[in-house]
Protein backbone atom coordinates (compact mmCIF):
# COMPACT_ATOMS: atom_id res chain seq x y z
CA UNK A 1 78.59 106.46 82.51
CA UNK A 2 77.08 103.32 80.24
CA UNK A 3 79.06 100.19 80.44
CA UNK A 4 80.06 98.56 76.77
CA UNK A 5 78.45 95.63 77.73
CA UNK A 6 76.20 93.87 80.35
CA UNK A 7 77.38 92.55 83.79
CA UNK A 8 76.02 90.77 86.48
CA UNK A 9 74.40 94.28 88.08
CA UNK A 10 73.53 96.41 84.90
CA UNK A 11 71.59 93.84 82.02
CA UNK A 12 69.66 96.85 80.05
CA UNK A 13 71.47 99.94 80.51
CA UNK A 14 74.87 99.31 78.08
CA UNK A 15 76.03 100.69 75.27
CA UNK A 16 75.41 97.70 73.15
CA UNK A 17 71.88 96.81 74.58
CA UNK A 18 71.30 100.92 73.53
CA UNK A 19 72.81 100.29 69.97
CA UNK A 20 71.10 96.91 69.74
CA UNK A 21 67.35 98.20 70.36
CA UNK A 22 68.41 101.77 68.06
CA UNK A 23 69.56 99.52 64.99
CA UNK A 24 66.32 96.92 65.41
CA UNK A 25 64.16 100.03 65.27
CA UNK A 26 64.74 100.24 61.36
CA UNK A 27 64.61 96.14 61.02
CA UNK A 28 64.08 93.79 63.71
CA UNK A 29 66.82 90.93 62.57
CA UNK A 30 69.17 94.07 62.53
CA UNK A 31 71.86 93.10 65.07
CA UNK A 32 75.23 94.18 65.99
CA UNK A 33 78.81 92.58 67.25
CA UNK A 34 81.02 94.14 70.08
CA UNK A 35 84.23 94.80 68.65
CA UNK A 36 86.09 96.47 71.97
CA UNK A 37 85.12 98.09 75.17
CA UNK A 38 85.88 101.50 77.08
CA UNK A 39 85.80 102.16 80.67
CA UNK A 40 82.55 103.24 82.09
CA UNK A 41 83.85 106.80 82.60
CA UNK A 42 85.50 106.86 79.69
CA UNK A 43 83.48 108.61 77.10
CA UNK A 44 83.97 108.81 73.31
CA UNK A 45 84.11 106.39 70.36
CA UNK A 46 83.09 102.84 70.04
CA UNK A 47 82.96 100.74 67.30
CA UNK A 48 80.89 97.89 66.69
CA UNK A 49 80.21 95.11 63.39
CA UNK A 50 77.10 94.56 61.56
CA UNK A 51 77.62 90.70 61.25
CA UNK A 52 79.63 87.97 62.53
CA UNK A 53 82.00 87.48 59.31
CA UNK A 54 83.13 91.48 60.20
CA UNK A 55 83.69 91.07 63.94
CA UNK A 56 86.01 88.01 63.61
CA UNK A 57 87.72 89.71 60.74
CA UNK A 58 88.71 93.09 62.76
CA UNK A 59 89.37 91.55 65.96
CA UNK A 60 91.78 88.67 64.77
CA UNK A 61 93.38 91.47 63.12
CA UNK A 62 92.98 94.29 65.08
CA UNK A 63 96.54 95.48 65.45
CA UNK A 64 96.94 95.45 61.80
CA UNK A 65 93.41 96.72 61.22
CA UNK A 66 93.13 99.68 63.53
CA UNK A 67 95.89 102.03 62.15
CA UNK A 68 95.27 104.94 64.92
CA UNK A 69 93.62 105.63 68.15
CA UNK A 70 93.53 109.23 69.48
CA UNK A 71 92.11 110.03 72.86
CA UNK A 72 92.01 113.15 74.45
CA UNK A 73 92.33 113.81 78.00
CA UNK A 74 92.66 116.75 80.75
CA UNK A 75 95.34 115.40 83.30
CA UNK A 76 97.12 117.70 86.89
CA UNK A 77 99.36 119.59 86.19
CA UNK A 78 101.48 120.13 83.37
CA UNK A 79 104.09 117.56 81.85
CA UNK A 80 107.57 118.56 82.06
CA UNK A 81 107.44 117.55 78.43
CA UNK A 82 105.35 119.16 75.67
CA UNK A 83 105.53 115.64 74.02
CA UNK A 84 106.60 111.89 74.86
CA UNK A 85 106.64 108.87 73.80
CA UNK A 86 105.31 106.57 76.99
CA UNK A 87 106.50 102.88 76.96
CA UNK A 88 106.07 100.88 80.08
CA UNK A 89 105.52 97.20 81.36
CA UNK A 90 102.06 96.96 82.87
CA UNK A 91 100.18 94.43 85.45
CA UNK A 92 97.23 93.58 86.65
CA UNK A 93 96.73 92.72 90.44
CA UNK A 94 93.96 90.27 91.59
CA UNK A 95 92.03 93.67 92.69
CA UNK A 96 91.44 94.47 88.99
CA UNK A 97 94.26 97.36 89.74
CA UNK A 98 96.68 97.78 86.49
CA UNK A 99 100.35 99.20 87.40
CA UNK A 100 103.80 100.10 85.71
CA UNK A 101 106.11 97.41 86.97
CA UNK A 102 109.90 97.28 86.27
CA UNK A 103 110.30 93.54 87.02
CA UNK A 104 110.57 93.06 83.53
CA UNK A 105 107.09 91.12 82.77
CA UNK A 106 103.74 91.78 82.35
CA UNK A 107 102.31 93.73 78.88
CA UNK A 108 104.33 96.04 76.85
CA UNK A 109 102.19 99.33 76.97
CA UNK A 110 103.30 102.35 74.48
CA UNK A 111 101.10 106.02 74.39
CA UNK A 112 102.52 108.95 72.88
CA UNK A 113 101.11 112.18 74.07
CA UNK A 114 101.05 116.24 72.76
CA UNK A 115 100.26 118.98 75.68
CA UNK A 116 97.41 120.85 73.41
CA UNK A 117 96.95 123.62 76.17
CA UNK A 118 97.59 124.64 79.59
CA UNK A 119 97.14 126.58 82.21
CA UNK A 120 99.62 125.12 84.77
CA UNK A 121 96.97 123.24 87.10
CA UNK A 122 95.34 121.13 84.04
CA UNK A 123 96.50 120.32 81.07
CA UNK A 124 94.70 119.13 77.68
CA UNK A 125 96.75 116.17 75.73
CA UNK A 126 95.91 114.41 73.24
CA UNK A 127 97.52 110.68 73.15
CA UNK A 128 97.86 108.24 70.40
CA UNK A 129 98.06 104.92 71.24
CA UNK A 130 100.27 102.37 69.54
CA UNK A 131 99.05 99.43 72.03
CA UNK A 132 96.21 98.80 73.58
CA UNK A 133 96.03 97.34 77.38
CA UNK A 134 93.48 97.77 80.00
CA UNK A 135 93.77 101.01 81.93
CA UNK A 136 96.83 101.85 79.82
CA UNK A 137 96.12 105.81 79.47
CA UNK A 138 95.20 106.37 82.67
CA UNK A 139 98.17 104.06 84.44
CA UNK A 140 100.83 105.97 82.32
CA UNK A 141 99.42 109.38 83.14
CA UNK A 142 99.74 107.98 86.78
CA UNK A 143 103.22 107.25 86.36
CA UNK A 144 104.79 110.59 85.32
CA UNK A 145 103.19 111.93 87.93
CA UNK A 146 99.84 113.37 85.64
CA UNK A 147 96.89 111.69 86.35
CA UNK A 148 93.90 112.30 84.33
CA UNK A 149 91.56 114.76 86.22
CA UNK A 150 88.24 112.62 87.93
CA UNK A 151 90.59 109.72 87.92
CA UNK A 152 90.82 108.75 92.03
CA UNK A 153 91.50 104.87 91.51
CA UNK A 154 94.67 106.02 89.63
CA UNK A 155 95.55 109.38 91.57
CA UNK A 156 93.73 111.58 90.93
CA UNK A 157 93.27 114.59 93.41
CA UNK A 158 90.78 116.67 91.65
CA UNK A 159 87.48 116.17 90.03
CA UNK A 160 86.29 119.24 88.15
CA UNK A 161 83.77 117.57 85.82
CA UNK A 162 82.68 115.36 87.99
CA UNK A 163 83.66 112.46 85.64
CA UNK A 164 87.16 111.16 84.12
CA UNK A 165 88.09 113.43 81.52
CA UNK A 166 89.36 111.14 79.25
CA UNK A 167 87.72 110.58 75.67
CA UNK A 168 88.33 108.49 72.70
CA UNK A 169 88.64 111.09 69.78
CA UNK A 170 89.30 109.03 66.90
CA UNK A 171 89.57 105.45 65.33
CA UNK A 172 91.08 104.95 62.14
CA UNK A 173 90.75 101.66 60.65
CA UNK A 174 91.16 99.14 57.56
CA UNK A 175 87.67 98.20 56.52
CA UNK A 176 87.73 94.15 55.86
């Protein structure tokens, strides 16, 4: 429920401002450098750099840097297939709203997914992704027909947490 970072309507209540305040506890020139963002409802992992020189480093680099991203994520239903490999143009509309498009532009977008479990009306996957575009998870899930349980602005008919279900697991990277 924290955004990464402030907007105009939430200045204090971010993950980073949270980070920020926990690290100056143990020195007060402590400070620390966004490296990426999640969704609000996503929950899960988030990495940030202890100086400047590290930021600039891993996010110039990032696709060579971060060698694997696993999320996990309960979705409706159950895939027809135990595993794919996802790869789909996506869009952004002026409403913020990402899509699959099959004009031919907009963002390359690959996710390749595992069913963990099942038990026909949700199903637990866990998805690595080889790109990284807004919304991508949950705008894929949308467009097999699976979208990730919580999820109403893509599809979602259910909400059994209360929340998205969707969660960064793990973030493997090259240290610069």
């Amino acid at each position: 429920g924290l955004l990464s970072v402030a907007n105009k309507r939430v200045r204090e209540r971010t993950a980073y401002h949270l980070l920020s305040d926990y690290v100056k506890k143990t020195n007060p020139r402590n400070k620390i450098f966004l490296l990426h963002r999640l969704d609000r409802d996503t929950s899960g992992l988030m990495m940030f750099a202890k100086n400047p020189e590290v930021q600039k480093a891993l996010q110039n680099n990032w696709n060579t840097a971060i060698t694997a991203r696993t999320y996990v994520a309960v979705v409706e239903g159950r895939p027809e297939k135990d595993s794919d490999l996802l790869v789909s143009n996506l869009v952004e509309n002026e409403h913020m709203q990402v899509y699959v498009t099959t004009e031919g532009d907009g963002k390359e977008s690959i996710t390749r997914y595992q069913v963990l479990s099942s038990n026909g009306a949700y199903s637990l996957l866990a998805l690595d992704l080889e790109t990284g575009r807004r919304n991508q998870i949950r705008v894929q899930m949308q467009s097999i027909g699976h979208s990730i349980a919580g999820d109403y602005k893509y599809g979602a008919e259910t909400d059994p947490a209360g929340r998205l279900m969707l969660h960064a697991q793990r973030l493997f990277f090259i240290h610069p």
